[in-house]
Protein backbone atom coordinates (compact mmCIF):
# COMPACT_ATOMS: atom_id res chain seq x y z
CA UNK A 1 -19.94 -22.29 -38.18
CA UNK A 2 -20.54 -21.40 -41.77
CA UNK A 3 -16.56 -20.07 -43.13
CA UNK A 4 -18.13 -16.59 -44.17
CA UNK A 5 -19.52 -15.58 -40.48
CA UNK A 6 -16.69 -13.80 -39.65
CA UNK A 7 -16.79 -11.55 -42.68
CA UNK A 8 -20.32 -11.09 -42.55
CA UNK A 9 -20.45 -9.64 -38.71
CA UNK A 10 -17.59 -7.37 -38.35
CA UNK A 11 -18.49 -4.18 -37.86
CA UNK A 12 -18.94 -1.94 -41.15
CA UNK A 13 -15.61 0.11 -40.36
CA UNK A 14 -13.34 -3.15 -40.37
CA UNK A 15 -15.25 -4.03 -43.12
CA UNK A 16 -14.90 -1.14 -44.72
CA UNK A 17 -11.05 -0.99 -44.30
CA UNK A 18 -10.10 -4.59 -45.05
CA UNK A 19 -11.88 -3.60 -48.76
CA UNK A 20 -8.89 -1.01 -49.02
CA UNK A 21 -6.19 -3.88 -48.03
CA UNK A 22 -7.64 -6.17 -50.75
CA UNK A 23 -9.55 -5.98 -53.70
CA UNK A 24 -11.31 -9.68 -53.21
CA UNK A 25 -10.13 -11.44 -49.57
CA UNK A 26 -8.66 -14.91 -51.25
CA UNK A 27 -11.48 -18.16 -50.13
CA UNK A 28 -8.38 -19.95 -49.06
CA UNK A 29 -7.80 -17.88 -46.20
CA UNK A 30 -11.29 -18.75 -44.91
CA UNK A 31 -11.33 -22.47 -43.80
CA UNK A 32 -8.02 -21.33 -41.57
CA UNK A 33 -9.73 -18.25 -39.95
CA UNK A 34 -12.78 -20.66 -39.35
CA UNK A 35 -10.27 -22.97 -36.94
CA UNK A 36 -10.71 -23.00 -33.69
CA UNK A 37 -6.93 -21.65 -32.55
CA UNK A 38 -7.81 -18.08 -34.92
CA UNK A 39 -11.08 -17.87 -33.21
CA UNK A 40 -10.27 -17.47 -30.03
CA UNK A 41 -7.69 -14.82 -30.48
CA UNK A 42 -10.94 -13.30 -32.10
CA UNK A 43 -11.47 -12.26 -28.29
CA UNK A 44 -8.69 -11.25 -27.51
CA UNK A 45 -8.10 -7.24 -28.22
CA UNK A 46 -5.35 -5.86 -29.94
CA UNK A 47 -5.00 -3.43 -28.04
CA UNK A 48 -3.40 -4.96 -24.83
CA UNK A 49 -6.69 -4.07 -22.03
CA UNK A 50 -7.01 -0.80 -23.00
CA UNK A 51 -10.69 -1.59 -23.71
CA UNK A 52 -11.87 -2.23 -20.64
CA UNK A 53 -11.11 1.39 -18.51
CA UNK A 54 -12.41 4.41 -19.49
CA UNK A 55 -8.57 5.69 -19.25
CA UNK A 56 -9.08 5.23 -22.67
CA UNK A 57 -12.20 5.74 -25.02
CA UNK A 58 -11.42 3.34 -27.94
CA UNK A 59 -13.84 3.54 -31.12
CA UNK A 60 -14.49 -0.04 -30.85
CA UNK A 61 -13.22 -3.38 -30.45
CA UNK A 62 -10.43 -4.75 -32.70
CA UNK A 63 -9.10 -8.30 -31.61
CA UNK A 64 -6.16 -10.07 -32.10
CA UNK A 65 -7.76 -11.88 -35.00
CA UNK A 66 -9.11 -8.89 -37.04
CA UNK A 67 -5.24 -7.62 -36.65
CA UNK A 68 -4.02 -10.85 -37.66
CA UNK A 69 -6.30 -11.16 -40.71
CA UNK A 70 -5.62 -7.09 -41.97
CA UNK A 71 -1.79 -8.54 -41.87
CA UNK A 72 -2.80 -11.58 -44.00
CA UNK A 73 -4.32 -9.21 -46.65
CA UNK A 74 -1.85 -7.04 -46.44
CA UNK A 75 0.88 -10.10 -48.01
CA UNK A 76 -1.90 -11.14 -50.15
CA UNK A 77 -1.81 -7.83 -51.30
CA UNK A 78 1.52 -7.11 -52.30
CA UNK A 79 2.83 -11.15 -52.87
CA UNK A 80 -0.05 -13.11 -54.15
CA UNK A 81 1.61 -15.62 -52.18
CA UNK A 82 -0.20 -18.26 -49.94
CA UNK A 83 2.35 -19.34 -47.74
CA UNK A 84 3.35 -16.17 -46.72
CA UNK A 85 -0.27 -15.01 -46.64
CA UNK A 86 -0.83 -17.75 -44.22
CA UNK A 87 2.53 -16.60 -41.82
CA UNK A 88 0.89 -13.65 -41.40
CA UNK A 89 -2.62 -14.97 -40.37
CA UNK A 90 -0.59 -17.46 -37.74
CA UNK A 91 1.52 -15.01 -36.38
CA UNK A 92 -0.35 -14.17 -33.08
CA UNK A 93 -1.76 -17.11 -32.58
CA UNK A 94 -0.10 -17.99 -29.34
CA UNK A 95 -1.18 -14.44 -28.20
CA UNK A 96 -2.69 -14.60 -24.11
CA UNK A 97 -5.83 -12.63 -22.84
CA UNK A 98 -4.49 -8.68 -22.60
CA UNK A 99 -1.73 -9.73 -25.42
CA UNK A 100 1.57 -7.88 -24.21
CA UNK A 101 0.15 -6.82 -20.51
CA UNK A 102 2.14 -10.95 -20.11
CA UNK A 103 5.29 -9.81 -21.35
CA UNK A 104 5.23 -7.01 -18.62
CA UNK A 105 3.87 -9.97 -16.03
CA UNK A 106 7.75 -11.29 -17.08
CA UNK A 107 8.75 -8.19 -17.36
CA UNK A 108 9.84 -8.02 -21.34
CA UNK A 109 9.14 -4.52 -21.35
CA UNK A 110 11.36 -3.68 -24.15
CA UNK A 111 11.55 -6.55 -26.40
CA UNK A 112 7.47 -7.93 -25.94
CA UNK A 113 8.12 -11.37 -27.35
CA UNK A 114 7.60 -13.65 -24.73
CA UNK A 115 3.89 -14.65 -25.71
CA UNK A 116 5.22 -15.37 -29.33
CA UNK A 117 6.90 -18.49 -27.85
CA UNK A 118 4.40 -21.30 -28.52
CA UNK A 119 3.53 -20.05 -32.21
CA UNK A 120 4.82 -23.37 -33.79
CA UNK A 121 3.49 -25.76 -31.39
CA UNK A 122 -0.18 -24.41 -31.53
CA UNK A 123 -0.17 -24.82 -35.53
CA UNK A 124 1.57 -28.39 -34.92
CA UNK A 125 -0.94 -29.79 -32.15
CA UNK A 126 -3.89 -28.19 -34.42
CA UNK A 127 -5.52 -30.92 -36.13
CA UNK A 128 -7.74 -29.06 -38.10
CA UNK A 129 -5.21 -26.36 -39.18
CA UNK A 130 -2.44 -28.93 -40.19
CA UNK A 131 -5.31 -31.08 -42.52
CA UNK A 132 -5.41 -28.00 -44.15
CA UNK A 133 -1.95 -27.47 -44.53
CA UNK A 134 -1.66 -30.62 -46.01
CA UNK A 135 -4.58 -30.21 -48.18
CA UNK A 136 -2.54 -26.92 -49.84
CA UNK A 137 1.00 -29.08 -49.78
CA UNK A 138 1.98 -26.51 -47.46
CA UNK A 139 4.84 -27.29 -44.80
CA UNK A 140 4.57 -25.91 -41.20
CA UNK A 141 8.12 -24.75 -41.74
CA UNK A 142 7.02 -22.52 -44.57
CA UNK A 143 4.01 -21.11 -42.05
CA UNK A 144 5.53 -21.01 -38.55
CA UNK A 145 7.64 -18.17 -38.41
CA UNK A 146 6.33 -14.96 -40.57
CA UNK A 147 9.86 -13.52 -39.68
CA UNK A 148 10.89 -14.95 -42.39
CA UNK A 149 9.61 -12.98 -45.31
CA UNK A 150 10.54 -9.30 -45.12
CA UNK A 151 7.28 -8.25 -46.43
CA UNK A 152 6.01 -9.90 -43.75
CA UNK A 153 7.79 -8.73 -40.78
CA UNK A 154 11.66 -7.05 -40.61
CA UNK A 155 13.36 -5.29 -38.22
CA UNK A 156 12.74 -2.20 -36.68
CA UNK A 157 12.31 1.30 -38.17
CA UNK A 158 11.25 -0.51 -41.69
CA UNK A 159 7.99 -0.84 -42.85
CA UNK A 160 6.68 -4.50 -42.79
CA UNK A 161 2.77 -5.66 -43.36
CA UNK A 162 2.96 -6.00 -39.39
CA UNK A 163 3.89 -3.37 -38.33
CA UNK A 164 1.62 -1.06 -41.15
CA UNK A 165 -1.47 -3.16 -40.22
CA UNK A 166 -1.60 -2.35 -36.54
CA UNK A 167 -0.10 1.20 -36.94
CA UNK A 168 -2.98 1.57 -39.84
CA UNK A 169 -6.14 0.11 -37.58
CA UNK A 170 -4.60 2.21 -34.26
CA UNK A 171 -5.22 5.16 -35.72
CA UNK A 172 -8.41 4.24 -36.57
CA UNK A 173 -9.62 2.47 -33.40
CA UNK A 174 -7.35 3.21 -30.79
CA UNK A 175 -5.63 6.91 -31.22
CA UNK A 176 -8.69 8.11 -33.59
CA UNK A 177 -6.46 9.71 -35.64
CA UNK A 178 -7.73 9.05 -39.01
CA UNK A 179 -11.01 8.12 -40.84
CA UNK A 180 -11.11 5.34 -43.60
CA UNK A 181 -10.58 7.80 -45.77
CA UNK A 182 -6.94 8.71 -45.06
CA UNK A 183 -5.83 5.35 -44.80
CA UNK A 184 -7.24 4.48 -48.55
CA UNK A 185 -5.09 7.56 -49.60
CA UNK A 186 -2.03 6.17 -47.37
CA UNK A 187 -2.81 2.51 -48.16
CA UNK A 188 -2.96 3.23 -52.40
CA UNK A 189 0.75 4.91 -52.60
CA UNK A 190 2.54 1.98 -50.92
CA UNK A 191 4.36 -0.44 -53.27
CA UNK A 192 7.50 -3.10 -52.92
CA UNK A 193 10.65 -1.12 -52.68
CA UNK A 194 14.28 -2.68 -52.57
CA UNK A 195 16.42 -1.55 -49.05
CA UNK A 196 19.79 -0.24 -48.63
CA UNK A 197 20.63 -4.19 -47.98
CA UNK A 198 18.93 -4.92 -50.99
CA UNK A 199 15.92 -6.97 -49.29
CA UNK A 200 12.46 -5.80 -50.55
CA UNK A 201 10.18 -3.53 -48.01
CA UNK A 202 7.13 -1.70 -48.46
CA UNK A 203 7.46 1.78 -48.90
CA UNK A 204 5.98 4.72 -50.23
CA UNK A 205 5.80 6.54 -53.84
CA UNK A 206 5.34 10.27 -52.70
CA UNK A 207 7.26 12.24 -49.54
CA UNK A 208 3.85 14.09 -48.33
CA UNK A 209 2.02 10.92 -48.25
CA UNK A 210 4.57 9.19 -46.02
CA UNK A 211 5.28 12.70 -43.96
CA UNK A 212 0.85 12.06 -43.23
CA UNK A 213 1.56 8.59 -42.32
CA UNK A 214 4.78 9.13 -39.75
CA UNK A 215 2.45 12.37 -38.38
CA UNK A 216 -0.09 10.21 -37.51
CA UNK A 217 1.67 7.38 -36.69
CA UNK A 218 3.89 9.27 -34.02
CA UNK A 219 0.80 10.00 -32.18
CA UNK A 220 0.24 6.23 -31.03
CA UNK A 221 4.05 6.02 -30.87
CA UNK A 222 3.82 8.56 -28.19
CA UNK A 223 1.08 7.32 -26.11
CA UNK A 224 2.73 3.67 -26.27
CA UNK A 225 5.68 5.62 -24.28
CA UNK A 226 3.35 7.65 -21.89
CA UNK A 227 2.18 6.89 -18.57
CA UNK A 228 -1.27 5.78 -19.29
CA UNK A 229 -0.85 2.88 -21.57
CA UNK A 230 2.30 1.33 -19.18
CA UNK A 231 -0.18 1.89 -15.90
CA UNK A 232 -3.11 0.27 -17.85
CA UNK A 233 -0.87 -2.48 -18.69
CA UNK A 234 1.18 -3.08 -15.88
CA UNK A 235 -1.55 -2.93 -13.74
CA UNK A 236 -3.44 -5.85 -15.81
CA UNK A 237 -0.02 -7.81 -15.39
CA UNK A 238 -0.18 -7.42 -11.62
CA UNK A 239 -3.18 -7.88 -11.38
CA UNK A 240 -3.51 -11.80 -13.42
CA UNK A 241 -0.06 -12.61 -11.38
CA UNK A 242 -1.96 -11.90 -7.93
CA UNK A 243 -5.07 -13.59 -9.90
CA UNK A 244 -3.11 -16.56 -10.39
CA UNK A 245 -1.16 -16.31 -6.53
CA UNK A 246 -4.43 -16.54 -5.74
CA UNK A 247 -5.21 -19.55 -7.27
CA UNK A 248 -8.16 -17.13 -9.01
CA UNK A 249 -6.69 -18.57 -12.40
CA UNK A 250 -4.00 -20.25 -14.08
CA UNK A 251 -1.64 -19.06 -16.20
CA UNK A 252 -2.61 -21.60 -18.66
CA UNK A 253 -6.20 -20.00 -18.53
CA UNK A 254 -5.09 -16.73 -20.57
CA UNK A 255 -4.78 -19.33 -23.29
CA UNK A 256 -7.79 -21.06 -23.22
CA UNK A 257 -10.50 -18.28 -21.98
CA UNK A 258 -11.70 -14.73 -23.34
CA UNK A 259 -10.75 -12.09 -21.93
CA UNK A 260 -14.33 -11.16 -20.37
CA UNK A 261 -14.11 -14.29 -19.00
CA UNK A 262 -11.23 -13.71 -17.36
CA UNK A 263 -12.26 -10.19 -16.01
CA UNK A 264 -15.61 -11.95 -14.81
CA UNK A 265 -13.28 -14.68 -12.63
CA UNK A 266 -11.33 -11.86 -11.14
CA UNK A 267 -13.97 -9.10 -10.56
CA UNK A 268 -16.52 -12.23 -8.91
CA UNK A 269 -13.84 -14.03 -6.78
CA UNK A 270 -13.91 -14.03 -3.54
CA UNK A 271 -10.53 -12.12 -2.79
CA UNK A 272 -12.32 -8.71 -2.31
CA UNK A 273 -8.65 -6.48 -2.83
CA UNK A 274 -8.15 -8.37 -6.46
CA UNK A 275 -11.94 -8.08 -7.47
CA UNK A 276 -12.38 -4.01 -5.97
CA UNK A 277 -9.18 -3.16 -7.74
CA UNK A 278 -10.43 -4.40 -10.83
CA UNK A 279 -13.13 -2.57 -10.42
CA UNK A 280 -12.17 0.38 -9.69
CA UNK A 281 -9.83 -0.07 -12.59
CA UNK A 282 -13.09 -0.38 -14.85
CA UNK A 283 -14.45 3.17 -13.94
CA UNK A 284 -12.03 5.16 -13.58
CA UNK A 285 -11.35 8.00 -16.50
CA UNK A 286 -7.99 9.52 -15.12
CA UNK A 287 -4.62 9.03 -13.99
CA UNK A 288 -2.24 10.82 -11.77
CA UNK A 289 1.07 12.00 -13.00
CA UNK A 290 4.31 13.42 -11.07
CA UNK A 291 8.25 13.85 -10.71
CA UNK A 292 7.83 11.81 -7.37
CA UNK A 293 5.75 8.42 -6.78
CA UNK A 294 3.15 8.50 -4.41
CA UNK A 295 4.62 6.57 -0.72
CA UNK A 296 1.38 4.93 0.03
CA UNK A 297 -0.27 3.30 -3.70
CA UNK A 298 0.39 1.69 -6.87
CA UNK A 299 2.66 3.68 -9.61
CA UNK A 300 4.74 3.00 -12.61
CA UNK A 301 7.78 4.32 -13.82
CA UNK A 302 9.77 2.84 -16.40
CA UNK A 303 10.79 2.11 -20.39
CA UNK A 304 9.44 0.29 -22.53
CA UNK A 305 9.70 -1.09 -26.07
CA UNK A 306 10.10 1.90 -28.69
CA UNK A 307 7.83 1.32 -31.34
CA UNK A 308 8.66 3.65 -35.11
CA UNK A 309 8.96 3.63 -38.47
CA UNK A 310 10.93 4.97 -40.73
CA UNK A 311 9.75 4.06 -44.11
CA UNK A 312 11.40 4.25 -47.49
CA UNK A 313 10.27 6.67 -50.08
CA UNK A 314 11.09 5.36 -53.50
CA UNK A 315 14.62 4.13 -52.33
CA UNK A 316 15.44 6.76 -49.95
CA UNK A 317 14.83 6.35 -45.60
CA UNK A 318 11.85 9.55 -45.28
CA UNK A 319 13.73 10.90 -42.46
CA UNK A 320 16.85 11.62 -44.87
CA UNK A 321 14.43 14.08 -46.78
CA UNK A 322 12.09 15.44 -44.40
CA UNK A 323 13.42 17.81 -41.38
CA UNK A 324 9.92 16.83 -39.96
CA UNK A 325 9.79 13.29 -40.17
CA UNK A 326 13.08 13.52 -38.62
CA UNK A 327 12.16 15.40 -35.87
CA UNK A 328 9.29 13.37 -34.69
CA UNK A 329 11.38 9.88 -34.31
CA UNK A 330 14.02 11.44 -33.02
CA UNK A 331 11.49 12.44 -30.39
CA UNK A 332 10.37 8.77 -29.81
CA UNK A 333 14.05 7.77 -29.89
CA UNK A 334 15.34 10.02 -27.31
CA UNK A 335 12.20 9.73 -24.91
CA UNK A 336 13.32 8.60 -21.72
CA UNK A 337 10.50 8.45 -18.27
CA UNK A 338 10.94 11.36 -16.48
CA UNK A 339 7.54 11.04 -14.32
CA UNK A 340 5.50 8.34 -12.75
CA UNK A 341 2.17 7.45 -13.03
CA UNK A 342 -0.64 6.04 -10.59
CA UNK A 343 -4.84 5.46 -10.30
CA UNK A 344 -6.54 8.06 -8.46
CA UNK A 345 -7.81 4.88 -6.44
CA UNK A 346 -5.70 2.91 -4.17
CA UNK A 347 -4.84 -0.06 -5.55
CA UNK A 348 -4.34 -2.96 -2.51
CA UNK A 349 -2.43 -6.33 -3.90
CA UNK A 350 -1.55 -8.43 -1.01
């Protein structure tokens, strides 16, 4: 496969918005996205099964790897530096068909790490990926764990090139809340700020631009807490466990197949419950939603991970300066389940 392919057949939007992440994408970053460990994460989507119900509409399909490569360019961006550029581009590469639907199969609802295990042995067995690394005198330890560099990724409510980049290409492929437009004007008043622990974060130059970004950003926020996206995803969880109960699949299969090909192996097996379910699952456009579960199907009802930001402006947290900033994590942070959710199909596991 010829290194530019990928660049040359995204869609014109993605295209489009990884020109606002970085003036000229560096050619070093192209023989690694060309392996065959970043390719297939190019089918998996980012955004965790959501594309395959019409529960949700999403504008188009955005994979692991297009995520994983807006990250890269992102560091580039703001570090000009390769190794760090590179922990970004490896840092969901040990991410399973449906992503974080797994961590709810082993029920890491709040913390969603368990499919980060593996990240260091899948750059260590890679042959072609660690000739390369030796080609740049680069060390896996210096590539293995992006957690490492605070641009990279930090800790929850600050602003890392992680969390931006998926908050950045949600809103434009997943919530539909902004155009490429706002994220150019969003994207051009970031710069490297110093933290109240004196560690450098991204952050922003002017309140109103970061008040836009929180605004939109507490849209997604929201529907990450809501009944639809847990329902979608817990039922994708259930559904690969009885899969692989079933001997349908292996476990191990999530890591070697896309994820159509998974859906085709569940939705043309034999086991007529699994394969209606699925479906049914594929069709449907609603959800029920009520203070009591339903006795006789399939619901949800629980936490999960909170997912914010509460980004510096200048040197100062937003939400220290801006009543309405304040107001909308606080919303996120005190949101607690107070409803369940099912299909309006019955859902049969055995």
């Amino acid at each position: 496969m010829d290194n530019q392919d990928y660049f040359n057949n995204i869609n014109t939007t993605i295209k489009n918005y990884f020109k606002i992440l970085v003036d000229e994408i560096p050619n070093f970053l192209k023989e690694y996205i060309n392996t065959s460990e970043l390719q297939r994460i190019g089918k998996i989507g980012m955004n965790c099964g959501t594309d395959y119900t019409k529960i949700f509409n999403n504008k188009f399909f955005y994979s692991r790897l297009d995520h994983s490569i807006g990250v890269a360019l992102i560091i580039w961006n703001f570090t000009h530096d390769k190794k760090q550029t590179l922990a970004g581009l490896f840092h969901d590469i040990a991410t399973p068909c449906f992503s974080h639907c797994i961590d709810f199969l082993h029920k890491d609802y709040i913390n969603q790490e368990v499919t980060e295990a593996d990240t260091r042995r899948i750059i260590e067995e890679s042959q072609e990926i660690m000739s390369l690394l030796k080609k740049d005198s680069i060390l896996i330890d210096e590539v293995c764990d992006y957690k490492i560099y605070p641009i990279a990724d930090n800790n929850t409510p600050r602003l890392s090139a992680d969390r931006l980049e998926y908050t950045l290409s949600s809103g434009l492929s997943f919530t539909k809340e902004w155009e490429v437009y706002d994220i150019k004007e969003i994207y051009s008043n970031l710069t490297v700020l110093s933290n109240e622990v004196n560690t450098i974060e991204l952050g922003f130059k002017d309140k109103n631009i970061a008040e836009k970004f929180v605004n939109g950003a507490s849209k997604m926020w929201m529907v990450f807490q809501g009944n639809k996206d847990k329902l979608v995803m817990q039922f994708i969880a259930d559904s690969m466990k009885n899969a692989i109960n079933k001997k349908i699949i292996e476990e191990a299969d999530l890591y070697k197949y896309s994820e159509l090909e998974i859906i085709d192996k569940i939705i043309s097996c034999n086991e007529k419950n699994l394969s209606n379910n699925f479906k049914n699952f594929m069709n449907s456009t609603d959800i029920n939603e009520g203070i009591t579960p339903p006795k006789d199907n399939y619901y949800i009802g629980f936490d999960v991970k909170k997912r914010y930001i509460n980004p510096l402006v200048n040197n100062t947290r937003l939400t220290d300066i801006s009543p309405k900033s304040k107001e909308l994590i606080e919303q996120i942070l005190n949101y607690k389940f107070n409803n369940y959710g099912w299909f309006k199909f019955n859902v049969l596991f055995e």
